[in-house]
C-alpha atoms as a PDB file:
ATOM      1  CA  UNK A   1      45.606 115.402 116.596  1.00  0.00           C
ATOM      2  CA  UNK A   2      47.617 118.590 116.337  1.00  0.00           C
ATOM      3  CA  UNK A   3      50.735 119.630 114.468  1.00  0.00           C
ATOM      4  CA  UNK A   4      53.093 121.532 116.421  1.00  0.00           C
ATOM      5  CA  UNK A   5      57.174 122.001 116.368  1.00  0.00           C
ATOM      6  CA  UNK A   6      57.837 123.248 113.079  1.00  0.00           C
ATOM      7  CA  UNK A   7      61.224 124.040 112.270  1.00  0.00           C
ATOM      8  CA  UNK A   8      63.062 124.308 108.703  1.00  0.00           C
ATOM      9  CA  UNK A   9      66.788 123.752 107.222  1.00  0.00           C
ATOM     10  CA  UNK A  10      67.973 125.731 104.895  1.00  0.00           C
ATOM     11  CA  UNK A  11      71.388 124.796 103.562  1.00  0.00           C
ATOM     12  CA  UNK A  12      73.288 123.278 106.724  1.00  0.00           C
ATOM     13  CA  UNK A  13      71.222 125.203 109.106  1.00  0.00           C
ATOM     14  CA  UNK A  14      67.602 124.076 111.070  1.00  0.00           C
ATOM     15  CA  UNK A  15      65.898 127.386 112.348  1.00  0.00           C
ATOM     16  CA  UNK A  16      62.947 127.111 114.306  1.00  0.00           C
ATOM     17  CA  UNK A  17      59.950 129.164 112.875  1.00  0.00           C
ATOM     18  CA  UNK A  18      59.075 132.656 114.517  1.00  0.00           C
ATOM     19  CA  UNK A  19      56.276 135.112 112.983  1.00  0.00           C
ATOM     20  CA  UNK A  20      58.220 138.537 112.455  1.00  0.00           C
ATOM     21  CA  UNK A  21      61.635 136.582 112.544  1.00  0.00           C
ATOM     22  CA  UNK A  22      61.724 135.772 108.789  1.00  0.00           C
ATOM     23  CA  UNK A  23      63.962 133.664 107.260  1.00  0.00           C
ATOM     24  CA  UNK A  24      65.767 134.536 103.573  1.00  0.00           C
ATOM     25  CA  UNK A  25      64.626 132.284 100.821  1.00  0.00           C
ATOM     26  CA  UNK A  26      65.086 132.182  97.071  1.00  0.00           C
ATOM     27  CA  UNK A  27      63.808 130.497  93.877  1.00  0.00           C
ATOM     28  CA  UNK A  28      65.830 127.494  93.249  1.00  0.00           C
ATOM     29  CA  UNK A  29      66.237 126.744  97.080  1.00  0.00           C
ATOM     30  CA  UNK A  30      64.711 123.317  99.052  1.00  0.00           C
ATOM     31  CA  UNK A  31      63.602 124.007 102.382  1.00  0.00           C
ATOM     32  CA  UNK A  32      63.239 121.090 104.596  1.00  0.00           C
ATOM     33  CA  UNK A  33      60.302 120.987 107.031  1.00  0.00           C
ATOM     34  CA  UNK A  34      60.480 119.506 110.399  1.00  0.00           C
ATOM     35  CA  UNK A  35      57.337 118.993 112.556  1.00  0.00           C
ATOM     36  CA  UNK A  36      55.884 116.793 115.121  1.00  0.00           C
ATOM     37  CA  UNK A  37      51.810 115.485 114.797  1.00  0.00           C
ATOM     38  CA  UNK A  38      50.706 114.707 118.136  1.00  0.00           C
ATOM     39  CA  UNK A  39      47.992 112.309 118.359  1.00  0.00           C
ATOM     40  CA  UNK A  40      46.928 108.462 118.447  1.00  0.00           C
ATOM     41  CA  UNK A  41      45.233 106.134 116.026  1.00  0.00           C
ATOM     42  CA  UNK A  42      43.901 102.991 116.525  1.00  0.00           C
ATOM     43  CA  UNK A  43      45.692 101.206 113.582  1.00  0.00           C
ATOM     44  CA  UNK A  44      48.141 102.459 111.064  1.00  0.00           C
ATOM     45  CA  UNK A  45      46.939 104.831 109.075  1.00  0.00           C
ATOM     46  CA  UNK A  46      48.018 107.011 105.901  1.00  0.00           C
ATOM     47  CA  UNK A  47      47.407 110.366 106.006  1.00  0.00           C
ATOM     48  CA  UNK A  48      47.959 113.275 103.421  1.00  0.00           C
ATOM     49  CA  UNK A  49      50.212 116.132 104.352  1.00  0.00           C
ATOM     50  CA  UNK A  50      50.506 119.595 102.926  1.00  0.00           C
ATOM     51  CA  UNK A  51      53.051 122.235 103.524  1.00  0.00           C
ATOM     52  CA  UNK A  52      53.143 125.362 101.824  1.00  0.00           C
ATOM     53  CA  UNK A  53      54.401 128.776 101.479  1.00  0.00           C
ATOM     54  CA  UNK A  54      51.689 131.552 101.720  1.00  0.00           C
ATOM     55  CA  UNK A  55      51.096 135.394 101.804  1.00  0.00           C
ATOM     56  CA  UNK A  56      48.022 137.003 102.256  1.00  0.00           C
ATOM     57  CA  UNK A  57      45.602 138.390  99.306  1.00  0.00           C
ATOM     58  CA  UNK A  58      42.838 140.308 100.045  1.00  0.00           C
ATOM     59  CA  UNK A  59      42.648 139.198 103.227  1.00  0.00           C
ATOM     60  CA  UNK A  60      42.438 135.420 101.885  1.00  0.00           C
ATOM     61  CA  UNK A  61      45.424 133.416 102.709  1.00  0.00           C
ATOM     62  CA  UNK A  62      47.143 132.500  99.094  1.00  0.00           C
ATOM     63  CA  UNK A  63      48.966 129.080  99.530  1.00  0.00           C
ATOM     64  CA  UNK A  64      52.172 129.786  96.328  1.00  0.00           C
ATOM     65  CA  UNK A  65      51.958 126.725  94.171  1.00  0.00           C
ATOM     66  CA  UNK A  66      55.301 127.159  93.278  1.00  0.00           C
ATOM     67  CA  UNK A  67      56.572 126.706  96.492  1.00  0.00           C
ATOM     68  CA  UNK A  68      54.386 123.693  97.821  1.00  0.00           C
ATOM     69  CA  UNK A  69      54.484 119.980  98.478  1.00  0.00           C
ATOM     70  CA  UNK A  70      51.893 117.550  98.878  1.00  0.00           C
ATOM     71  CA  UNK A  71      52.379 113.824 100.121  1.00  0.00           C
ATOM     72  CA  UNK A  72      51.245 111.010 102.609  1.00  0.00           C
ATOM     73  CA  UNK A  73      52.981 109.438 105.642  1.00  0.00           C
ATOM     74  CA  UNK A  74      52.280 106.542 107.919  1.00  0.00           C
ATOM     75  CA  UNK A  75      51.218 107.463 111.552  1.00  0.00           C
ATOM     76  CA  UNK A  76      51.431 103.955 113.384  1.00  0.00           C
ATOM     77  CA  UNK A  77      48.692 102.708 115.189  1.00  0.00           C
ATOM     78  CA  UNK A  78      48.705 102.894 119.310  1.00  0.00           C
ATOM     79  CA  UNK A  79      46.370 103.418 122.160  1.00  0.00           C
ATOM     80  CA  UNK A  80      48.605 106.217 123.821  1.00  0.00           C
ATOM     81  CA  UNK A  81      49.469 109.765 122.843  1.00  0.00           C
ATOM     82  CA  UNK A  82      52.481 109.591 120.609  1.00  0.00           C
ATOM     83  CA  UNK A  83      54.638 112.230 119.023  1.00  0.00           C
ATOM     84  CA  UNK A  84      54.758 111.195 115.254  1.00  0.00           C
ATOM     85  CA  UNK A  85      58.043 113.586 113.948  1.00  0.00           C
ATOM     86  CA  UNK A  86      57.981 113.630 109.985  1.00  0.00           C
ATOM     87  CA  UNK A  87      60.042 115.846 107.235  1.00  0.00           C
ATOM     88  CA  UNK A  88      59.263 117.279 104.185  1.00  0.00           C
ATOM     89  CA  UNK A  89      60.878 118.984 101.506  1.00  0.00           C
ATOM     90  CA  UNK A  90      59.768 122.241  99.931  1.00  0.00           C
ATOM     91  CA  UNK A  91      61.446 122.658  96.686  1.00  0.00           C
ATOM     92  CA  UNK A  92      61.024 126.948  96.143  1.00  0.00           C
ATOM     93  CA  UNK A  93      60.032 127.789  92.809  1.00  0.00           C
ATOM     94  CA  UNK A  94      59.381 131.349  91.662  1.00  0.00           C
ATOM     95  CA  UNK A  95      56.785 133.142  93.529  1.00  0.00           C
ATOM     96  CA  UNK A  96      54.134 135.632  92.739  1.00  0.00           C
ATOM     97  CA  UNK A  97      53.682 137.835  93.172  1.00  0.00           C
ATOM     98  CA  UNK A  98      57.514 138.232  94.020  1.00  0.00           C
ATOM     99  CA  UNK A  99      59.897 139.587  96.718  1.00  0.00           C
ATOM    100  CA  UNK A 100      58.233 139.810 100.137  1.00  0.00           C
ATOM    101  CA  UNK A 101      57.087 138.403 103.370  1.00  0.00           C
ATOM    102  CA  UNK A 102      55.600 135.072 103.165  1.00  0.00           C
ATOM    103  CA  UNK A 103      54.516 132.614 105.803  1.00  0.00           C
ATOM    104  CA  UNK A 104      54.783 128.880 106.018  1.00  0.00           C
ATOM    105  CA  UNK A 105      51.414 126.244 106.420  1.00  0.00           C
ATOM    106  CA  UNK A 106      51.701 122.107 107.191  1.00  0.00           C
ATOM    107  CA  UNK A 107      48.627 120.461 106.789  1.00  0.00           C
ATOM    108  CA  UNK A 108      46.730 117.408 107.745  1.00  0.00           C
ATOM    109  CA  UNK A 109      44.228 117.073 104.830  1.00  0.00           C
ATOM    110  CA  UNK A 110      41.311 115.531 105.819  1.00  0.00           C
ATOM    111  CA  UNK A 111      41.050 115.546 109.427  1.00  0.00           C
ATOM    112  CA  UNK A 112      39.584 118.300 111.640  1.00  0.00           C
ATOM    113  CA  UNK A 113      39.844 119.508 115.287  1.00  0.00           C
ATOM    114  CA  UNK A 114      36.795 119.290 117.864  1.00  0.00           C
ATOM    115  CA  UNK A 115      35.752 122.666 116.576  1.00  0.00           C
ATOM    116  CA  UNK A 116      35.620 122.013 113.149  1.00  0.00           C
ATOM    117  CA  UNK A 117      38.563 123.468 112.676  1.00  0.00           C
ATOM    118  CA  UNK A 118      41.502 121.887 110.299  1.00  0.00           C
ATOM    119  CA  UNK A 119      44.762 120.243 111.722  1.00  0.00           C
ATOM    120  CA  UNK A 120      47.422 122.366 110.584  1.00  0.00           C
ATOM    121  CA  UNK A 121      50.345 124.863 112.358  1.00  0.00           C
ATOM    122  CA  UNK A 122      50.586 128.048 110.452  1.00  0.00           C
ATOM    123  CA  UNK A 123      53.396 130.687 110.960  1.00  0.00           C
ATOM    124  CA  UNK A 124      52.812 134.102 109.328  1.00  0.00           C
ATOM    125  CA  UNK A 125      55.753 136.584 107.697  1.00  0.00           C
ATOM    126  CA  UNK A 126      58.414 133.841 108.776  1.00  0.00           C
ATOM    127  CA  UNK A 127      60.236 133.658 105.450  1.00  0.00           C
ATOM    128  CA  UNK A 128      61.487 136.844 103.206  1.00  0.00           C
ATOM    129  CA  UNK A 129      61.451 135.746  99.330  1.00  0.00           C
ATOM    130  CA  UNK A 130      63.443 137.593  97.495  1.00  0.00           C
ATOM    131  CA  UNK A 131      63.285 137.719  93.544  1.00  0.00           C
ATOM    132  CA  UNK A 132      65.987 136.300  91.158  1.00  0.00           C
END
């Protein structure tokens, strides 16, 4: 599986996501997250989804609790490759440490690559935070 497509509205507005191209956000704003997870499974199956906004700490990536959400969806079972598109909302709470460049994260929990490596898309310095 692989999570690709990820674009966000903000008020009236659906951007797509570019690193460098950021995005103004505030505390007290809901960002809705578009995305598509490309994959099959052989019946239905829930899976747990996380999307989050991040910055970098110490070289550690520093998912903002604040601004996070954390739920399940259905992915319906087939034998083909499907394109499973899902939303979820990102209600922004006040981040720390504050105004800056922050980057956005949607996760499969649970379920890994070929490599090892976990299912997400993640799209650095896309959204500028700025302080109330």
């Amino acid at each position: 599986m692989q999570i690709g497509q990820v674009q966000v509205q903000i008020g009236n507005f659906i951007y797509p996501l570019t690193e460098g191209q950021p995005l103004p956000i505030k505390a007290g704003d809901v960002i809705r997250v578009f995305f598509t997870i490309r994959g099959r499974v052989p019946k239905d199956t829930e899976v747990v989804i996380w999307a989050s906004v991040y910055h970098y700490a110490l070289g550690l990536l520093n998912k903002q609790e604040a601004a996070q959400t954390k739920g399940t969806t259905i992915l319906e079972g087939t034998v083909e490759l499907k394109d499973y598109e899902r939303a979820v909302d990102i209600n922004i709470g006040e981040i720390v440490p504050g105004s800056g460049l922050y980057g956005l994260i949607v996760e499969l929990r649970g379920y890994e690559d070929a490599e090892g490596n976990p299912i997400e898309a993640k799209i650095d310095d896309c959204l500028e935070f700025t302080a109330t």
